[in-house]
C-alpha atoms as a PDB file:
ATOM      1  CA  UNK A   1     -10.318 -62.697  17.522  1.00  0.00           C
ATOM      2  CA  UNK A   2     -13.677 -61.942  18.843  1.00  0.00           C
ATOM      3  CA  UNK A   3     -15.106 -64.808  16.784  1.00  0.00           C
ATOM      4  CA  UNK A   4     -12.801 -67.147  18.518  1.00  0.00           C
ATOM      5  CA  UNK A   5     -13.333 -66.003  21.778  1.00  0.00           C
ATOM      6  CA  UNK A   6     -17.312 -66.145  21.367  1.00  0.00           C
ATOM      7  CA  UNK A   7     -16.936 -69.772  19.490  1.00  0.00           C
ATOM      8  CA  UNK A   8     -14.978 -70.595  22.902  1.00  0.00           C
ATOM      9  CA  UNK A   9     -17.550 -69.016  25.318  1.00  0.00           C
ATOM     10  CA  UNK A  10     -19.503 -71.826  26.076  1.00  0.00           C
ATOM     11  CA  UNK A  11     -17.089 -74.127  26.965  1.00  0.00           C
ATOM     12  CA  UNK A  12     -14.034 -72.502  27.904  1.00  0.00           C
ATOM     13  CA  UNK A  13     -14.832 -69.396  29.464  1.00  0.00           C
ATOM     14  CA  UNK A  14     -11.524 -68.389  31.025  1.00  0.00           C
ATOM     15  CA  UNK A  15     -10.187 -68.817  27.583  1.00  0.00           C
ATOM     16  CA  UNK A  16     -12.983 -66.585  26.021  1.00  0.00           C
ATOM     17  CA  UNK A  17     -12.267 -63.758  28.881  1.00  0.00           C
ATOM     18  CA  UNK A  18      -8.197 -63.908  28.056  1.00  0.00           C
ATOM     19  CA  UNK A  19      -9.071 -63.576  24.646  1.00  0.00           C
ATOM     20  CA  UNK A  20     -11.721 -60.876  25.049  1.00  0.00           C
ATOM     21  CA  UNK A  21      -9.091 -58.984  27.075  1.00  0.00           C
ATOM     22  CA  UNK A  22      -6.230 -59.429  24.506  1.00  0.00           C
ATOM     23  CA  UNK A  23      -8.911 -58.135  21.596  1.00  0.00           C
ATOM     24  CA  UNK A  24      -9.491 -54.805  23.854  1.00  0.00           C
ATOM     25  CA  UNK A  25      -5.630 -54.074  24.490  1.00  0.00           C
ATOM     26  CA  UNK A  26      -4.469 -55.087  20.700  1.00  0.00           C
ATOM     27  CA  UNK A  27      -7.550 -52.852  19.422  1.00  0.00           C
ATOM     28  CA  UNK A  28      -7.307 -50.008  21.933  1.00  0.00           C
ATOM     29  CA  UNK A  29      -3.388 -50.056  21.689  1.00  0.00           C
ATOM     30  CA  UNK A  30      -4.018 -49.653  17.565  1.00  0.00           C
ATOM     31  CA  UNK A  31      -6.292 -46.754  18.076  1.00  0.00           C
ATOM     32  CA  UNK A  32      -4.243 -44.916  20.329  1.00  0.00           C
ATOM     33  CA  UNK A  33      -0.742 -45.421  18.190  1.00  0.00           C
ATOM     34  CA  UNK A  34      -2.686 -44.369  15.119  1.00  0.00           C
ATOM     35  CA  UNK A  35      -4.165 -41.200  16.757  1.00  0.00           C
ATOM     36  CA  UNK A  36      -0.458 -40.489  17.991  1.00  0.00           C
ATOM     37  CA  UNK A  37       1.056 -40.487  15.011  1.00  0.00           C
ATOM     38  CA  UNK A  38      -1.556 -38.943  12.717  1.00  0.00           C
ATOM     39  CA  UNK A  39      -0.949 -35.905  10.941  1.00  0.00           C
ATOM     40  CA  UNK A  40      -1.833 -33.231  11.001  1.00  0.00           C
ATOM     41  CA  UNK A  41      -2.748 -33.998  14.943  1.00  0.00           C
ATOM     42  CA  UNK A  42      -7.099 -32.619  16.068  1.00  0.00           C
ATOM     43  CA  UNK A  43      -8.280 -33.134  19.620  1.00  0.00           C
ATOM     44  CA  UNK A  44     -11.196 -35.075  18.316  1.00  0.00           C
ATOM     45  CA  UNK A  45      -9.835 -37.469  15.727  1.00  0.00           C
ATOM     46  CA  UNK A  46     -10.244 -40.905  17.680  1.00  0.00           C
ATOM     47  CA  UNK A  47     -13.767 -39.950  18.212  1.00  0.00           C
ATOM     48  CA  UNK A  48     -15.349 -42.137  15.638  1.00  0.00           C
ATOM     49  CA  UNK A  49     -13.207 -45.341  16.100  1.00  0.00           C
ATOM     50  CA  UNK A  50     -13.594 -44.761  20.770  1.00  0.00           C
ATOM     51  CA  UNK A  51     -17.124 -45.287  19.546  1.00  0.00           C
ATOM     52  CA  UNK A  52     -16.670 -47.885  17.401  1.00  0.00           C
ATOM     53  CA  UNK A  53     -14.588 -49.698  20.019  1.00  0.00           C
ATOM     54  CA  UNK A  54     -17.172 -48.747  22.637  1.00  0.00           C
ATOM     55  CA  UNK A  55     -19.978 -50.492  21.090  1.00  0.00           C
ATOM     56  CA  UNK A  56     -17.583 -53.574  20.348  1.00  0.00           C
ATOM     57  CA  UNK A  57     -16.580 -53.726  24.111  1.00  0.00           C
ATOM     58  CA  UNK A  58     -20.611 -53.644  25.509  1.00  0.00           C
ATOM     59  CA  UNK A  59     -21.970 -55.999  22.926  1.00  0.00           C
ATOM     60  CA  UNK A  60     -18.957 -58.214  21.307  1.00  0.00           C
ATOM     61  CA  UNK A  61     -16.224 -59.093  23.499  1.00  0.00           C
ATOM     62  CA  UNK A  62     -16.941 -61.943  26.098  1.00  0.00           C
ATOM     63  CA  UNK A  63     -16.369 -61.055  29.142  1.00  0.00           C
ATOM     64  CA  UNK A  64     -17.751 -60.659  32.414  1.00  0.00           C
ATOM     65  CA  UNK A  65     -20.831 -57.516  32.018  1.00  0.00           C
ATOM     66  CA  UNK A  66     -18.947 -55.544  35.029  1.00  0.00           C
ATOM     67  CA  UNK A  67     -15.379 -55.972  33.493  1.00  0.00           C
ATOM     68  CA  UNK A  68     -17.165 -55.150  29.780  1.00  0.00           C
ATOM     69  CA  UNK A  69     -18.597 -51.503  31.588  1.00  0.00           C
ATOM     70  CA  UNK A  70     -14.993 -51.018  33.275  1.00  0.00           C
ATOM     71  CA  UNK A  71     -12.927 -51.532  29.560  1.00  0.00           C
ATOM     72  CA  UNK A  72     -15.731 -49.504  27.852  1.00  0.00           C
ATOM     73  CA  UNK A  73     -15.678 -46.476  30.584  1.00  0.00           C
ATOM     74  CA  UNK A  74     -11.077 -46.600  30.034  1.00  0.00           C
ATOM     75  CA  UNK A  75     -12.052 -46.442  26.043  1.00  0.00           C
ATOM     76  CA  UNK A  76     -13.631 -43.512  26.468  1.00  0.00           C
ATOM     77  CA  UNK A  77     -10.389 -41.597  27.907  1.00  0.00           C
ATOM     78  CA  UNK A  78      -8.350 -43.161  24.920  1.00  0.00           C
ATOM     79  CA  UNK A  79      -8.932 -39.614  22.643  1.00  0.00           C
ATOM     80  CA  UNK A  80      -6.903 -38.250  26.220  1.00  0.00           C
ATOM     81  CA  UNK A  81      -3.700 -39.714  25.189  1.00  0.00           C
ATOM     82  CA  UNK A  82      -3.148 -37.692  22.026  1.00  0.00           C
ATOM     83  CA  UNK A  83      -3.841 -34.622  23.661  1.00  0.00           C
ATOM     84  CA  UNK A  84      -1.489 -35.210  26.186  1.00  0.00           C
ATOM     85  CA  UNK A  85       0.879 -36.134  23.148  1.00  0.00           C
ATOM     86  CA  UNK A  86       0.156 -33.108  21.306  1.00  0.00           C
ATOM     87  CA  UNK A  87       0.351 -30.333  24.287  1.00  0.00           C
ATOM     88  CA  UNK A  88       0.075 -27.536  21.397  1.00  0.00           C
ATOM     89  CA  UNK A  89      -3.548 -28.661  20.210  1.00  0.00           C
ATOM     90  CA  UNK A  90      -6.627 -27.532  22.775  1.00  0.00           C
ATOM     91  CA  UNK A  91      -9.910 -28.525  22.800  1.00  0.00           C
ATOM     92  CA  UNK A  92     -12.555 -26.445  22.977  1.00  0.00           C
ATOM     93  CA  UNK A  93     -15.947 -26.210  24.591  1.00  0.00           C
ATOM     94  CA  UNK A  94     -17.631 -26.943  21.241  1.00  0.00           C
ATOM     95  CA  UNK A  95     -15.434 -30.209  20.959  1.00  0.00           C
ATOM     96  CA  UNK A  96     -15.295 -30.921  24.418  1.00  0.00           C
ATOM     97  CA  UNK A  97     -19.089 -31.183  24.698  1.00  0.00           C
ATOM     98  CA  UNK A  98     -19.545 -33.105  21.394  1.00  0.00           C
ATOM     99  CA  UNK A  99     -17.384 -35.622  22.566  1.00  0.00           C
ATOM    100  CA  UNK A 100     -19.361 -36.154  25.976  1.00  0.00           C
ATOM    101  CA  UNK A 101     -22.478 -36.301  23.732  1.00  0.00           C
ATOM    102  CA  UNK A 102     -21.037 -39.100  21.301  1.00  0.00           C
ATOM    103  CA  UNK A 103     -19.246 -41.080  24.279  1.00  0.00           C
ATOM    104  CA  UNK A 104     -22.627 -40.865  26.080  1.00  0.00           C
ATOM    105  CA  UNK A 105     -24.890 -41.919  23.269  1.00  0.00           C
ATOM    106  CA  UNK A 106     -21.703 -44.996  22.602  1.00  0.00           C
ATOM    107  CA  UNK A 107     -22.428 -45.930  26.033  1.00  0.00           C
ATOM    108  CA  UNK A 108     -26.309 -45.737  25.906  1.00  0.00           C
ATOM    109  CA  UNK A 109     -26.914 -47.815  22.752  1.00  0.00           C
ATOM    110  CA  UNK A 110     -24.244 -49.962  23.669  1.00  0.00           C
ATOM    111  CA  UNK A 111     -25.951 -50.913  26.982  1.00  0.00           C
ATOM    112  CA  UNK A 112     -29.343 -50.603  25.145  1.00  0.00           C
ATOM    113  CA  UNK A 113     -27.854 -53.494  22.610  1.00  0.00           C
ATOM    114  CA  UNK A 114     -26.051 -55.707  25.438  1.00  0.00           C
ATOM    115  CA  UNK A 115     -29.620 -55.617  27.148  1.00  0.00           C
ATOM    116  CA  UNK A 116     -31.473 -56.821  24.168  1.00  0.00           C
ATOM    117  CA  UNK A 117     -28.840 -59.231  23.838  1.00  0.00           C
ATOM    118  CA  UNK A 118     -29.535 -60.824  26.711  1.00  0.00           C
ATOM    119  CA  UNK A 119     -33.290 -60.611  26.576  1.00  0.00           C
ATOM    120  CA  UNK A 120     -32.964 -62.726  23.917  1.00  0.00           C
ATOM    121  CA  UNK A 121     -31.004 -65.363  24.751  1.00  0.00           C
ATOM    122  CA  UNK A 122     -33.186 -65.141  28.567  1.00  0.00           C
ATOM    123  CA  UNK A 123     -36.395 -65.968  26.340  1.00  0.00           C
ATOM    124  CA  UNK A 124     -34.412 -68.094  24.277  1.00  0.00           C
ATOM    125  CA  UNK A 125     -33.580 -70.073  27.301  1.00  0.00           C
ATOM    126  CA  UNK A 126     -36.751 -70.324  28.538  1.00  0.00           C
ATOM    127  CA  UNK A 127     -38.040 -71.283  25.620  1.00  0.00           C
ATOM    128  CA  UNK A 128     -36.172 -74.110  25.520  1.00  0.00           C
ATOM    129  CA  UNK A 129     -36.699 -75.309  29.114  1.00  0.00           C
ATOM    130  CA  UNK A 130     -40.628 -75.277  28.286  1.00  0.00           C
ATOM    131  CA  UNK A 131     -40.149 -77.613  25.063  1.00  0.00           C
ATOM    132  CA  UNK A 132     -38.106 -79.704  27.208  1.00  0.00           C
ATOM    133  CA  UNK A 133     -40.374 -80.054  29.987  1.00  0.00           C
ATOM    134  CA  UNK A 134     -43.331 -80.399  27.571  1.00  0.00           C
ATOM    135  CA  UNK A 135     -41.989 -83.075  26.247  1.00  0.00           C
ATOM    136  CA  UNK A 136     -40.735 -84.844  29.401  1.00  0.00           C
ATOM    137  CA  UNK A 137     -44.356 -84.426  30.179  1.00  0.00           C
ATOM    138  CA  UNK A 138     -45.521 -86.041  27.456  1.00  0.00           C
ATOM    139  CA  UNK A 139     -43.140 -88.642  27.805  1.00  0.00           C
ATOM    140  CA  UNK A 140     -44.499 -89.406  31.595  1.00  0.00           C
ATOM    141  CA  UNK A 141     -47.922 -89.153  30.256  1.00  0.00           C
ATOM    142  CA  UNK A 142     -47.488 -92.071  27.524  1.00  0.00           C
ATOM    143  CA  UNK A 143     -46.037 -94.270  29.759  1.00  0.00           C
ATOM    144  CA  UNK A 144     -49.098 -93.985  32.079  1.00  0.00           C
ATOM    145  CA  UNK A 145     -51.586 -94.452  29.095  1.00  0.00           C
ATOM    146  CA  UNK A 146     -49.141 -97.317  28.429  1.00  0.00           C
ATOM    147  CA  UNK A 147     -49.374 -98.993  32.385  1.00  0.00           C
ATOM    148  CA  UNK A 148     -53.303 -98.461  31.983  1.00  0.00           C
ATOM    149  CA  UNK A 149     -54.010-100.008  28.761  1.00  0.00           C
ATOM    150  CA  UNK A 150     -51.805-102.685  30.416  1.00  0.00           C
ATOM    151  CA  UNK A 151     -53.502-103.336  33.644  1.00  0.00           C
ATOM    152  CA  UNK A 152     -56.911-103.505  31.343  1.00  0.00           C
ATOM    153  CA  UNK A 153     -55.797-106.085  28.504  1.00  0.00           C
ATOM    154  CA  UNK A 154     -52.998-108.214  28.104  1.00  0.00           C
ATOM    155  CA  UNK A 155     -50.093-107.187  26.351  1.00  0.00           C
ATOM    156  CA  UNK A 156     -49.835-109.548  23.209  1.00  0.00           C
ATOM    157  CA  UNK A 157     -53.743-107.326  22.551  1.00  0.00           C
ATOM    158  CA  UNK A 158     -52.237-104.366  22.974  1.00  0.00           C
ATOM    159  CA  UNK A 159     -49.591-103.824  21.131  1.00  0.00           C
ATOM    160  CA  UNK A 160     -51.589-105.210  18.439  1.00  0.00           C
ATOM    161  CA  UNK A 161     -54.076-102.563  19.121  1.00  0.00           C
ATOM    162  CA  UNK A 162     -51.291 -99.892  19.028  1.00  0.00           C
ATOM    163  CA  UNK A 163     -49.995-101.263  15.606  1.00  0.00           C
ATOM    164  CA  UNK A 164     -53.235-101.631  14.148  1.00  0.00           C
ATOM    165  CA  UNK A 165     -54.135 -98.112  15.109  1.00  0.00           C
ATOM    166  CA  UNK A 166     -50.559 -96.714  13.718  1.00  0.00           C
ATOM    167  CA  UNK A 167     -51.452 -98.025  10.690  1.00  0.00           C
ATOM    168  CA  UNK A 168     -54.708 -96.678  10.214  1.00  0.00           C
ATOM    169  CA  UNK A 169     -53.488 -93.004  11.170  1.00  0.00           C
ATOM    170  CA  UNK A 170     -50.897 -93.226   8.700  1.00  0.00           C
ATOM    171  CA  UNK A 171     -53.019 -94.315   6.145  1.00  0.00           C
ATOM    172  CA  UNK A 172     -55.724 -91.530   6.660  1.00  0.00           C
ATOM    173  CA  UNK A 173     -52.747 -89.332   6.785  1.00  0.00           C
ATOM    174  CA  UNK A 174     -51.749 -90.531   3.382  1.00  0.00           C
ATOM    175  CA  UNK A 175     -55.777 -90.791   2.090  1.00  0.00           C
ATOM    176  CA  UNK A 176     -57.412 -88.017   1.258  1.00  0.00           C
ATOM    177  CA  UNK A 177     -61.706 -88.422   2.017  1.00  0.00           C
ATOM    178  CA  UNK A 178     -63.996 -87.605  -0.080  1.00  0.00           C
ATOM    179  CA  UNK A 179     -66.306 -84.289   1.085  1.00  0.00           C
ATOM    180  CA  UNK A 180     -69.547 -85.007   3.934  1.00  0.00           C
ATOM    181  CA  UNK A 181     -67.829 -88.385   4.833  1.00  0.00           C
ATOM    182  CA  UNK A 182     -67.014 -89.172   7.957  1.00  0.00           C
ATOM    183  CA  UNK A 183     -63.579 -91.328   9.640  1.00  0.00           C
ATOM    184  CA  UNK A 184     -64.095 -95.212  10.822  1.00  0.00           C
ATOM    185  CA  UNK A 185     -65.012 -95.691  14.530  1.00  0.00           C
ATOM    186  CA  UNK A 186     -62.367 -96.880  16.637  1.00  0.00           C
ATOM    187  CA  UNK A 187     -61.725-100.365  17.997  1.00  0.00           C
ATOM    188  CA  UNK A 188     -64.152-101.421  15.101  1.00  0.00           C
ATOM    189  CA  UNK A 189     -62.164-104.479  14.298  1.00  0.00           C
ATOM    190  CA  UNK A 190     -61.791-107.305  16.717  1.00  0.00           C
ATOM    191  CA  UNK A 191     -58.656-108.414  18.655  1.00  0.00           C
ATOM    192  CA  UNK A 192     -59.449-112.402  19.116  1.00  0.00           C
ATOM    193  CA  UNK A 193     -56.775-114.850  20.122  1.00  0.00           C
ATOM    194  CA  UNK A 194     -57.701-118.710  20.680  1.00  0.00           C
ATOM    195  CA  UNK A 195     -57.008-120.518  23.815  1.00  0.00           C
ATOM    196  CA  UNK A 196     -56.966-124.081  24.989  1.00  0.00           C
ATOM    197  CA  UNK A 197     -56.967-124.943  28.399  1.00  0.00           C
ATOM    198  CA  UNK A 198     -58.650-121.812  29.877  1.00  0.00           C
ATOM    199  CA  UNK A 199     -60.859-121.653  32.750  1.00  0.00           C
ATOM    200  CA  UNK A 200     -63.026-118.776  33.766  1.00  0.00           C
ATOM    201  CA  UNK A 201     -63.874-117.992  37.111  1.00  0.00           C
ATOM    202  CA  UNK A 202     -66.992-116.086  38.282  1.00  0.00           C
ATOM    203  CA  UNK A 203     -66.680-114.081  41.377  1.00  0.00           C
ATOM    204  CA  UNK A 204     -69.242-111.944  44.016  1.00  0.00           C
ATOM    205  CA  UNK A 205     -67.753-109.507  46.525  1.00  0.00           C
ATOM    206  CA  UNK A 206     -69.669-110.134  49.148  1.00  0.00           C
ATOM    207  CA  UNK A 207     -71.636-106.810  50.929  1.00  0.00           C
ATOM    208  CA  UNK A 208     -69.860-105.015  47.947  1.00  0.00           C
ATOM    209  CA  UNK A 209     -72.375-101.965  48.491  1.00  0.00           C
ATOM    210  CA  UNK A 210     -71.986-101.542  51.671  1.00  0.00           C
ATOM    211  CA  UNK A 211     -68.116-101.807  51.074  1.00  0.00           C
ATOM    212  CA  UNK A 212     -68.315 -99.001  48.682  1.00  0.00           C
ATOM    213  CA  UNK A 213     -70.383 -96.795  51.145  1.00  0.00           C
ATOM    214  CA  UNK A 214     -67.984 -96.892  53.830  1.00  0.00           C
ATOM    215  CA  UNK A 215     -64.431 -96.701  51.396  1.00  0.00           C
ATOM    216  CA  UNK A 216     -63.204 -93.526  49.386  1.00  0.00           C
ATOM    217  CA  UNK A 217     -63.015 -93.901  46.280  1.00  0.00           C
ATOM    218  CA  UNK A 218     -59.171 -93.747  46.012  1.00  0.00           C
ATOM    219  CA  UNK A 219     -59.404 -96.632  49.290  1.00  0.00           C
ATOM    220  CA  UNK A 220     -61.749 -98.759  47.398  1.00  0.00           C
ATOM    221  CA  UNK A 221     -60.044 -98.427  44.071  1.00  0.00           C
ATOM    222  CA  UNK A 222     -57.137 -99.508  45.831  1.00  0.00           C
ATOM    223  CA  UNK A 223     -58.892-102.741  47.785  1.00  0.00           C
ATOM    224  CA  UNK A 224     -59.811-103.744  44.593  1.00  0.00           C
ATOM    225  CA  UNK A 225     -56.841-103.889  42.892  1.00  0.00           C
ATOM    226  CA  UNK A 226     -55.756-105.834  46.039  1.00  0.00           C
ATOM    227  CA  UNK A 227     -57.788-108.333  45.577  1.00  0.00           C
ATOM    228  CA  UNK A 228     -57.622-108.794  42.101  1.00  0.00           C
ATOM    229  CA  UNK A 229     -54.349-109.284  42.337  1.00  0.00           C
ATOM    230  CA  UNK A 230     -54.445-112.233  44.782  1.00  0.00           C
ATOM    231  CA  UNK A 231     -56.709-113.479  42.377  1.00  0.00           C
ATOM    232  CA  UNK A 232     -53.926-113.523  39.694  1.00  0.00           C
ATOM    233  CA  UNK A 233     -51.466-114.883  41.817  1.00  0.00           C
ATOM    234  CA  UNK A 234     -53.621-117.664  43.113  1.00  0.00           C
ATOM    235  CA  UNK A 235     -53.935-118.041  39.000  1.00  0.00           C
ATOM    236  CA  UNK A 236     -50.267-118.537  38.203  1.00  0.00           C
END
């Protein structure tokens, strides 16, 4: 049942608590009726299994962390119920303070687990959030080398270029060089297309030094590309 309920956490987690809660009665219910009707009847019989059941409740059943530490603090008063059955049998100091020792080191290391448990799946988390971003990043980043190679050469050359590179990666991937030699240099081979019909025009900015003295260099970046453009427009 507490495989179900955890398999339901994520998406139903209403479900998950109901089912959580139904583990802790069924389980807590068994212990109790067992430690009722056990023969011959000790004070400190249901010790082992309240721990048992102690650990489960901080670490295995889904539910809420406040509602887990309210179920595990009721477990520990389940060894009450067959002393109150059994009137006759006492406990003693010895017993009485083992028992606060073992329900107190239940409680610790179930805590101590819960906590690491959720470390865990905290780093886990985060983890996963930084390979995301990283790769939104690096998504954003490609598509601005993408624009730039772009607004330098037109796109027929450049995905050319791209392809042409691809290849050659994958086949020094593939290639193993021989020792002291050295890769080929980029771009070596040329990316020629023929034209007809093509005229070139030559172009002076006039006082395009003393432009650039008074501009920024973001402000003058951006007159040029101004005027560039109404050059391609006056093109088309």
């Amino acid at each position: 049942m507490v495989v179900i309920a955890q398999v339901f956490t994520a998406h139903f987690e209403s479900i998950s608590s109901v089912l959580g809660g139904a583990y802790w009665l069924t389980t807590a219910g068994t212990v109790v009726t067992l430690g009722v009707i056990h023969l011959p009847p000790t004070p400190t019989h249901l010790t082992t299994p309240t721990f048992l059941l102690i650990l489960t409740t901080h670490t295995a059943v889904p539910l809420p962390r406040p509602h887990a530490r309210a179920l595990a603090g009721i477990t520990s008063l389940l060894p009450l119920v067959p002393a109150a059955a059994w009137p006759a049998e006492s406990w003693t100091p010895t017993q009485i303070v083992g028992y606060i020792v073992m329900m107190a080191a239940a409680h610790t290391l179930g805590m101590w687990l819960d906590w690491e448990a959720a470390q865990s799946h905290k780093h886990a988390r985060s983890s996963t959030r930084e390979v995301i971003e990283a790769r939104v990043k690096l998504e954003c980043e490609r598509e601005q080398q993408e624009q730039l190679l772009l607004s330098v050469i037109p796109a027929y050359i450049a995905a050319e270029v791209k392809r042409h590179n691809m290849l050659r990666v994958a086949g020094e991937c593939t290639t193993e060089l021989p020792p002291n030699s050295h890769p080929k240099k980029q771009f070596y081979d040329l990316y020629v297309q023929r034209h007809t019909n093509v005229s070139i025009l030559y172009a002076d900015i006039v006082n395009f030094t003393l432009l650039s003295e008074q501009l920024t260099a973001c402000d003058l970046v951006m007159t040029l590309n101004d005027l560039f453009g109404r050059f391609d427009q006056i093109a088309k």
